[in-house]
N, C-alpha and C. Protein backbone atom coordinates (compact mmCIF):
# COMPACT_ATOMS: atom_id res chain seq x y z
N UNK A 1 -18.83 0.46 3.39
CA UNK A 1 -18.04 0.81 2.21
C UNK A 1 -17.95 -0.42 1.31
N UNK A 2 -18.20 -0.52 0.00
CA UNK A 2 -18.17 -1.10 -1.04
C UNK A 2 -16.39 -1.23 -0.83
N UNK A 3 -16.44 -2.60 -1.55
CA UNK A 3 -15.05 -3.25 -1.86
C UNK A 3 -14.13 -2.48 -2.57
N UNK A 4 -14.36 -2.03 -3.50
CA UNK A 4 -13.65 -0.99 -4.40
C UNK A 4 -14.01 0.76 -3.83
N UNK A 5 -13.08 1.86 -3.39
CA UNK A 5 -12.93 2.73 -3.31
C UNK A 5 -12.28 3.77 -3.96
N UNK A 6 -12.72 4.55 -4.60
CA UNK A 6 -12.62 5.61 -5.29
C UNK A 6 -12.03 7.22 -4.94
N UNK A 7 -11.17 7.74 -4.91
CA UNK A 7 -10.29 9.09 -4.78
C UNK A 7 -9.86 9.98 -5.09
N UNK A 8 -9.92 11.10 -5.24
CA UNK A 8 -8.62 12.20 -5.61
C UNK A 8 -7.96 12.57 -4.55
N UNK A 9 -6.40 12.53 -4.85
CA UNK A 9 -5.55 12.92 -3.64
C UNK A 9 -4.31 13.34 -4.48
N UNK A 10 -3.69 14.79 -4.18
CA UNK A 10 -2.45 15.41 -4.27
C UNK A 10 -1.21 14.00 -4.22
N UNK A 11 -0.65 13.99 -5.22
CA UNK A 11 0.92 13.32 -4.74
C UNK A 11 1.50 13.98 -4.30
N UNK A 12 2.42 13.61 -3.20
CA UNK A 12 3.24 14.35 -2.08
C UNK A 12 4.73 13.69 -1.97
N UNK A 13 5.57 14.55 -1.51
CA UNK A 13 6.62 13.91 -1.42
C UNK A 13 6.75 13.90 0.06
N UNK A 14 7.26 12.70 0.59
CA UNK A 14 6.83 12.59 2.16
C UNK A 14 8.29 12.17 2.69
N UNK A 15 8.60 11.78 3.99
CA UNK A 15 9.37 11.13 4.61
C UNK A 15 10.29 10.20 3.96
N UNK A 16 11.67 10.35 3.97
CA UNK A 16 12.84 9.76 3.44
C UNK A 16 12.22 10.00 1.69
N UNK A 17 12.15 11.09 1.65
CA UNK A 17 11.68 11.06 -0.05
C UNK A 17 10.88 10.12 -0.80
N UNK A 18 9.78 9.55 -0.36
CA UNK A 18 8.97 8.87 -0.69
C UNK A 18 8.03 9.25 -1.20
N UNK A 19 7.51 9.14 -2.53
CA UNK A 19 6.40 10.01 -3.07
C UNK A 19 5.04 9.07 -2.57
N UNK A 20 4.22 9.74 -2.32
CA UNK A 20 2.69 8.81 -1.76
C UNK A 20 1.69 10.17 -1.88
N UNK A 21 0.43 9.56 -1.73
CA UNK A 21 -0.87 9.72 -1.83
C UNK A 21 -1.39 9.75 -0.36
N UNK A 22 -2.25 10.20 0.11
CA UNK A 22 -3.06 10.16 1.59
C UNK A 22 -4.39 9.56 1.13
N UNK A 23 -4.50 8.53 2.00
CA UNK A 23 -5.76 7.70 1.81
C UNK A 23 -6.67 8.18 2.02
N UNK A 24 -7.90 8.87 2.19
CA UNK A 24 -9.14 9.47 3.45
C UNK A 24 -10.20 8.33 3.75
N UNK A 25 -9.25 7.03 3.71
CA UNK A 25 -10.63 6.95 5.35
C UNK A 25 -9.55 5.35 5.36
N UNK A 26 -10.08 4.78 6.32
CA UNK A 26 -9.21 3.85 7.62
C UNK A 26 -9.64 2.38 6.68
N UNK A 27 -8.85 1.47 5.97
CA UNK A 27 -8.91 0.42 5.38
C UNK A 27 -9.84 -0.83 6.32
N UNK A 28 -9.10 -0.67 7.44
CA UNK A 28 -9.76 -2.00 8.75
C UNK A 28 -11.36 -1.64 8.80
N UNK A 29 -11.63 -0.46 8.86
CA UNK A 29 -13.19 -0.28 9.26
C UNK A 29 -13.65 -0.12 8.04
N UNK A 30 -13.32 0.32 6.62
CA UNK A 30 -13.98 0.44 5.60
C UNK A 30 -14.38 -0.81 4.77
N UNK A 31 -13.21 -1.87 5.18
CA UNK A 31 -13.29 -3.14 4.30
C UNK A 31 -13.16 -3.88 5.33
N UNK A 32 -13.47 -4.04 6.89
CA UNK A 32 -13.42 -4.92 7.55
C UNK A 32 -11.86 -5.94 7.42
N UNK A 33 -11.03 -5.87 7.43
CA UNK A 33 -9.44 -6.63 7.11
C UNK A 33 -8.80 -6.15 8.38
N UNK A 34 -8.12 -7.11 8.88
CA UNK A 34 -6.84 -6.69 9.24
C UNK A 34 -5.95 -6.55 8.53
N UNK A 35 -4.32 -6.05 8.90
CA UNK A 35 -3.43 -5.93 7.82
C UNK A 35 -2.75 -6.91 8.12
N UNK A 36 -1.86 -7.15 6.96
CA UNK A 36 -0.78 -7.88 6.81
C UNK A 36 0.59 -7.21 6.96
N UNK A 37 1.25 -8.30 7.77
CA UNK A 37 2.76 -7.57 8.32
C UNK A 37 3.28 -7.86 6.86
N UNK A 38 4.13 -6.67 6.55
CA UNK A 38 4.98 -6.35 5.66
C UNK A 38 6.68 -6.41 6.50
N UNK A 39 7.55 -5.59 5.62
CA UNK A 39 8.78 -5.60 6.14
C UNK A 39 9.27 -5.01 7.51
N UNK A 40 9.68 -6.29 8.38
CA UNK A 40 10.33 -5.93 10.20
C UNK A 40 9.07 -5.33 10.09
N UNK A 41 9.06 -4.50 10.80
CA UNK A 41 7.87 -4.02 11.82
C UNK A 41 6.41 -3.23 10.96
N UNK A 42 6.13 -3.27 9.59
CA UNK A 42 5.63 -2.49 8.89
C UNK A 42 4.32 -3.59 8.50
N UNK A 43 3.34 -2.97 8.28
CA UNK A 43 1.88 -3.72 8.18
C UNK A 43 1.50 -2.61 7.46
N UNK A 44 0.27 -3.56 6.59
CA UNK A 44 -0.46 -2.41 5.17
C UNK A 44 -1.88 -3.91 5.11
N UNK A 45 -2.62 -2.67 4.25
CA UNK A 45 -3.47 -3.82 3.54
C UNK A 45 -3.59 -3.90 2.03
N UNK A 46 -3.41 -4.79 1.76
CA UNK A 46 -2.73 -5.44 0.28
C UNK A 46 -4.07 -4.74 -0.74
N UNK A 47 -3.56 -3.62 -1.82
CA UNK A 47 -4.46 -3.18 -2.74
C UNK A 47 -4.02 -3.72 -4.24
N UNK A 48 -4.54 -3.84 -5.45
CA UNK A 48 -4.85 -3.24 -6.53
C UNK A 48 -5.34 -2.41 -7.10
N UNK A 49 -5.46 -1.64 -7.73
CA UNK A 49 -5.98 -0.82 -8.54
C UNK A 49 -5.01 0.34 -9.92
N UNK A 50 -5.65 1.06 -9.91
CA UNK A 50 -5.28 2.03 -10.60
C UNK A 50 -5.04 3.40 -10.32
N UNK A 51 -3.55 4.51 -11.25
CA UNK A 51 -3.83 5.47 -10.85
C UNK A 51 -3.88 6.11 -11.90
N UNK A 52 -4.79 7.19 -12.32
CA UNK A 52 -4.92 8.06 -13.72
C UNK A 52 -5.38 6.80 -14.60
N UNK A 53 -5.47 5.77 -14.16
CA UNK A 53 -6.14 4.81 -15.43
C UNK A 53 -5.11 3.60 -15.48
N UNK A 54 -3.77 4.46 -14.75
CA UNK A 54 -2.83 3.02 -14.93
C UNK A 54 -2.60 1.91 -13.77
N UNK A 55 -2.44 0.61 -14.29
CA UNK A 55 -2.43 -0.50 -13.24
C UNK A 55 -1.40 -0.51 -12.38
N UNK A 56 -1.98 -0.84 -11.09
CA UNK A 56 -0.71 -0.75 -9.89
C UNK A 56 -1.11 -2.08 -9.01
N UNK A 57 -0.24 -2.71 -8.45
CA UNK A 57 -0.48 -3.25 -7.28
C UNK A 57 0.03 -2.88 -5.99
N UNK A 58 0.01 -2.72 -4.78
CA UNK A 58 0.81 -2.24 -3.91
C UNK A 58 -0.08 -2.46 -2.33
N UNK A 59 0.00 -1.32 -1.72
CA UNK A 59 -0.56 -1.57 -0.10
C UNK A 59 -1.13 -0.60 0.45
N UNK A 60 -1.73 -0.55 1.37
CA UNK A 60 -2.18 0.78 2.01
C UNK A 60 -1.58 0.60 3.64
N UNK A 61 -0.65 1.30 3.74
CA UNK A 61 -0.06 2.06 5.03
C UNK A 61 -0.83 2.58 5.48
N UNK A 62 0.47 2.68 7.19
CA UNK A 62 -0.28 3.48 8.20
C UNK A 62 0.96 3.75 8.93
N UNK A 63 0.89 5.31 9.01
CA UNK A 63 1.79 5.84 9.51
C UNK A 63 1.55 7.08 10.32
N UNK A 64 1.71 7.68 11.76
CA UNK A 64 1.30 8.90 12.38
C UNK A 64 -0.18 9.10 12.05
N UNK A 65 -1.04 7.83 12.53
CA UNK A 65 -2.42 8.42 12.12
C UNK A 65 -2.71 8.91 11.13
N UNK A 66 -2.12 8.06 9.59
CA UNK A 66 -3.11 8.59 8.27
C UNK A 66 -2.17 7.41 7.56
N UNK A 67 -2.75 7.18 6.72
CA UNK A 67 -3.29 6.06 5.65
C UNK A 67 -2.36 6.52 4.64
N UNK A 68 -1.62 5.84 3.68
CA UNK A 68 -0.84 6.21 2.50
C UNK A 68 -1.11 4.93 1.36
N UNK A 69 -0.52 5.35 0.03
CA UNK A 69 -0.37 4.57 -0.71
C UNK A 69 1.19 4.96 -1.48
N UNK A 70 1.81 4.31 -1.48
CA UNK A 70 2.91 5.02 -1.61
C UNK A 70 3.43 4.79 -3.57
N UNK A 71 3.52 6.04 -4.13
CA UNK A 71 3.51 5.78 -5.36
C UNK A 71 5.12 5.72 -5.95
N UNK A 72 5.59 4.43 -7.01
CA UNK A 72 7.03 4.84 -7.05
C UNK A 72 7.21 5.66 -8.47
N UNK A 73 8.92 5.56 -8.58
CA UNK A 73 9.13 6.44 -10.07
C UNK A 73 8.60 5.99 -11.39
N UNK A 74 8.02 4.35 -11.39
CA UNK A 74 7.86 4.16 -12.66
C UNK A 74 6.41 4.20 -12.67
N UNK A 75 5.64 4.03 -11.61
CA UNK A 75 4.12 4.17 -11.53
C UNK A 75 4.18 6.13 -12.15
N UNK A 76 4.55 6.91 -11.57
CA UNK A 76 4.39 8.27 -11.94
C UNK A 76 5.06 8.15 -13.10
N UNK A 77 5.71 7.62 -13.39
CA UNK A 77 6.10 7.66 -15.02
C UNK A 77 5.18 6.95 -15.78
N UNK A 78 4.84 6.11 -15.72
CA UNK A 78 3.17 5.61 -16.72
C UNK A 78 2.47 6.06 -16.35
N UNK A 79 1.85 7.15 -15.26
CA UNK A 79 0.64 7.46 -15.25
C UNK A 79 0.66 9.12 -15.92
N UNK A 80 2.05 9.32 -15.80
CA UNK A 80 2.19 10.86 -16.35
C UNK A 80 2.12 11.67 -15.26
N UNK A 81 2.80 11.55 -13.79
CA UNK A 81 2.67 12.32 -13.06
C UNK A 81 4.16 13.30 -12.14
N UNK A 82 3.06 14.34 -11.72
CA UNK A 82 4.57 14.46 -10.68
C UNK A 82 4.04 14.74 -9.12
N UNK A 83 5.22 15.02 -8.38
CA UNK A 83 4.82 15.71 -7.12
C UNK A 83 3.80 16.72 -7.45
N UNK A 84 2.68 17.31 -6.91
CA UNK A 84 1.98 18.28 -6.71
C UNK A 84 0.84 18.28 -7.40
N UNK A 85 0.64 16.65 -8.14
CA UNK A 85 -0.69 16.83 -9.02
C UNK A 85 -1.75 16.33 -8.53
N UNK A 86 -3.62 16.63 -8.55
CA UNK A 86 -4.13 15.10 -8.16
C UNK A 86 -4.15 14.16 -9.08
N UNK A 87 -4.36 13.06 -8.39
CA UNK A 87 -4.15 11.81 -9.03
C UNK A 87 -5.80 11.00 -8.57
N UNK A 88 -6.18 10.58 -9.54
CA UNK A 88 -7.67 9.75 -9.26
C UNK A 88 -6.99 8.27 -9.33
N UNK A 89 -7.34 7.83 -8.08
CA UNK A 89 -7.05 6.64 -7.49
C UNK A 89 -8.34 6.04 -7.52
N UNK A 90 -8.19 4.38 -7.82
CA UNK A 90 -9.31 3.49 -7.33
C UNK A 90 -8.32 2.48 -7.13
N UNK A 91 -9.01 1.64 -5.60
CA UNK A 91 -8.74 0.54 -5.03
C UNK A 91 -9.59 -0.50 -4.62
N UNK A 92 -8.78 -1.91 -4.34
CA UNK A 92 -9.72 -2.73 -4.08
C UNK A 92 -8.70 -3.98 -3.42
N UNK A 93 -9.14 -4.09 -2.12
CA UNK A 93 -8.61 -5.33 -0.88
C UNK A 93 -7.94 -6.77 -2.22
N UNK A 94 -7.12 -7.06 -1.53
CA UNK A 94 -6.88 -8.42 -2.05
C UNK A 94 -5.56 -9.11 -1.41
N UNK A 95 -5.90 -10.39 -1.28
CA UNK A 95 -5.08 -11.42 -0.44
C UNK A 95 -4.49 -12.47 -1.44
N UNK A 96 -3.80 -11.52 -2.87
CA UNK A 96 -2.81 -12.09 -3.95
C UNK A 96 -1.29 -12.48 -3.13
N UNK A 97 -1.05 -13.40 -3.60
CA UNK A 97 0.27 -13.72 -3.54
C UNK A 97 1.39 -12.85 -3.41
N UNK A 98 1.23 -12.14 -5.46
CA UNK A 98 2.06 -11.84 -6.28
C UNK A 98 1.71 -10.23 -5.75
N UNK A 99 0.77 -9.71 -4.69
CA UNK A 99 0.81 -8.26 -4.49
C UNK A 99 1.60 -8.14 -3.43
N UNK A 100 1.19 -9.13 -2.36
CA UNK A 100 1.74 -9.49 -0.99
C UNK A 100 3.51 -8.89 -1.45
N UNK A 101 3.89 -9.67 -2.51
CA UNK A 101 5.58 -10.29 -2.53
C UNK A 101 5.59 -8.46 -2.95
N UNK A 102 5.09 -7.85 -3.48
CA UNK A 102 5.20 -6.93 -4.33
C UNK A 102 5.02 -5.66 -3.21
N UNK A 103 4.14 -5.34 -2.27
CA UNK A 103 3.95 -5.06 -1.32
C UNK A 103 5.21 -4.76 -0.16
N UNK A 104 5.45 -6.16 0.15
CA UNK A 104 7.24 -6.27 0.89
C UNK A 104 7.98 -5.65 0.62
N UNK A 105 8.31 -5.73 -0.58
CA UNK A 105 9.82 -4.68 -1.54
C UNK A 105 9.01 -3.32 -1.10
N UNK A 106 7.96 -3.09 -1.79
CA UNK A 106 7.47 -1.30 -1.84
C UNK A 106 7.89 -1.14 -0.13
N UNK A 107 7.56 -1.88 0.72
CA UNK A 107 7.53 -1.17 2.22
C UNK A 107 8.60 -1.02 2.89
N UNK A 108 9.71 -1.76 2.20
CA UNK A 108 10.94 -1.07 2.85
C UNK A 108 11.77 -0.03 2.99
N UNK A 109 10.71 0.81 1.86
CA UNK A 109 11.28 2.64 1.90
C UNK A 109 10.47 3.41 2.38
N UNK A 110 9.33 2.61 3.84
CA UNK A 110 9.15 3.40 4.45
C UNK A 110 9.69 3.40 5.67
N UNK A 111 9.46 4.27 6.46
CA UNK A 111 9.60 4.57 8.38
C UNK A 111 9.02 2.89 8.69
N UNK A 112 9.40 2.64 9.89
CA UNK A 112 8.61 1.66 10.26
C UNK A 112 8.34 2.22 11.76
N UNK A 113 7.02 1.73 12.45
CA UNK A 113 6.79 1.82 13.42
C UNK A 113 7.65 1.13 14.46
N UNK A 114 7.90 2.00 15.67
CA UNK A 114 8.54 1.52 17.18
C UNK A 114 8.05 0.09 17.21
N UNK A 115 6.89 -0.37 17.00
CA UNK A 115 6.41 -1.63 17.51
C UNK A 115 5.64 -2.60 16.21
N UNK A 116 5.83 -3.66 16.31
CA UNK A 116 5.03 -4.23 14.99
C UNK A 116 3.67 -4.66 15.67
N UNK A 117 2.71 -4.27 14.78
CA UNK A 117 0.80 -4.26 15.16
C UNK A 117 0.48 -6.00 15.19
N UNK A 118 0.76 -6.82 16.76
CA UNK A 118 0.48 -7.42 17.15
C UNK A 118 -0.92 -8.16 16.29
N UNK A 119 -1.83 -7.39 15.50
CA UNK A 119 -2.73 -8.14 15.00
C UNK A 119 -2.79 -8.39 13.30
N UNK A 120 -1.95 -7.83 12.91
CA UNK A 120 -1.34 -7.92 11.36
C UNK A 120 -1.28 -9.61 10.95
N UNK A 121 -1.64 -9.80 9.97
CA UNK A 121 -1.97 -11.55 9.21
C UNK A 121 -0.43 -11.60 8.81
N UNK A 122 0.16 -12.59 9.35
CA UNK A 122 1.28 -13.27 8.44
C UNK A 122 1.12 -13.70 7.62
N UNK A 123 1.57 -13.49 6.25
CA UNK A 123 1.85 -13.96 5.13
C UNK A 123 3.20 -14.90 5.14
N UNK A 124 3.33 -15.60 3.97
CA UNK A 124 4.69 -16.56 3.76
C UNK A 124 5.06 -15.84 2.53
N UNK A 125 6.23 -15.71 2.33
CA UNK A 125 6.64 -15.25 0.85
C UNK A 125 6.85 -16.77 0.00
N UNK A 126 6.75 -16.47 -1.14
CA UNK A 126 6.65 -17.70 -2.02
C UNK A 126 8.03 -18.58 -1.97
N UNK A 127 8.97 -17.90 -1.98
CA UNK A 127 10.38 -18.78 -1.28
C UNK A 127 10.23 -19.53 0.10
N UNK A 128 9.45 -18.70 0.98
CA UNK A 128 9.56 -19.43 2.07
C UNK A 128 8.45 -20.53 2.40
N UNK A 129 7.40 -20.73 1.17
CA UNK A 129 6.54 -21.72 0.77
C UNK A 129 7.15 -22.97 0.32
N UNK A 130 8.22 -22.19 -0.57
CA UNK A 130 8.51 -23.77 -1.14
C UNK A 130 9.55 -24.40 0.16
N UNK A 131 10.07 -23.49 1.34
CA UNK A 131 10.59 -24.67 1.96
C UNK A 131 10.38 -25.10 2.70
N UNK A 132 8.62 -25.02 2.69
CA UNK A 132 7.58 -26.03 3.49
C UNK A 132 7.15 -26.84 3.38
N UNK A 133 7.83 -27.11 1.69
CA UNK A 133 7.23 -28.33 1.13
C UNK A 133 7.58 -29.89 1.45
């Protein structure tokens, strides 16, 4: 799989009212990455891209065996969307800073897994950079 991946997928409203997207196919084997631990026990792999044309940064989850991107109220508000529409997604891996930090916040409105994925990349958040200095 090429670095950048391409989609149509239904927005859904999912678990604890979370609106998201279903990924179709597995980030680790498509782009070779492990993920990065996100918030307590939650791991994703850090995306950019676009949805309907508009810019997003965010992550790709994993939850009950399937892949998410989880979209919020102001992303469906610039892209012009709602629950029940498709949405043409394109993505692409990246080990930004400023997605990472951005990433963290988005993942704390999901479920988190019983156990945190032992092989997930630690990141530092940029606060906790500077007090390494």
């Amino acid at each position: 799989m090429a670095d950048k991946a391409e989609f149509e997928a239904e927005l859904i409203l999912g678990h604890k009212g979370v609106t998201a997207v279903i990924v179709p196919f597995d980030p680790e084997e498509g782009w070779s990455r492990k993920p990065v631990r996100l918030a307590q026990r939650r791991h994703g792999w850090l995306v950019t891209g676009t949805v309907n044309r508009v810019r997003f940064d965010g992550y790709i989850g994993e939850r009950w065996g399937r892949f998410f991107i989880t979209i919020d109220p102001e992303l469906m508000t610039a892209a012009g969307v709602a629950v029940g529409d498709k949405l043409k997604v394109v993505v692409q891996p990246t080990n930004s800073q400023k997605v990472y930090e951005r990433a963290l916040e988005q993942s704390k409105v999901t479920t988190q897994p019983t156990k945190a994925r032992a092989d997930a990349t630690v990141m530092k958040t940029s606060a906790s950079r500077k007090l390494d200095e």
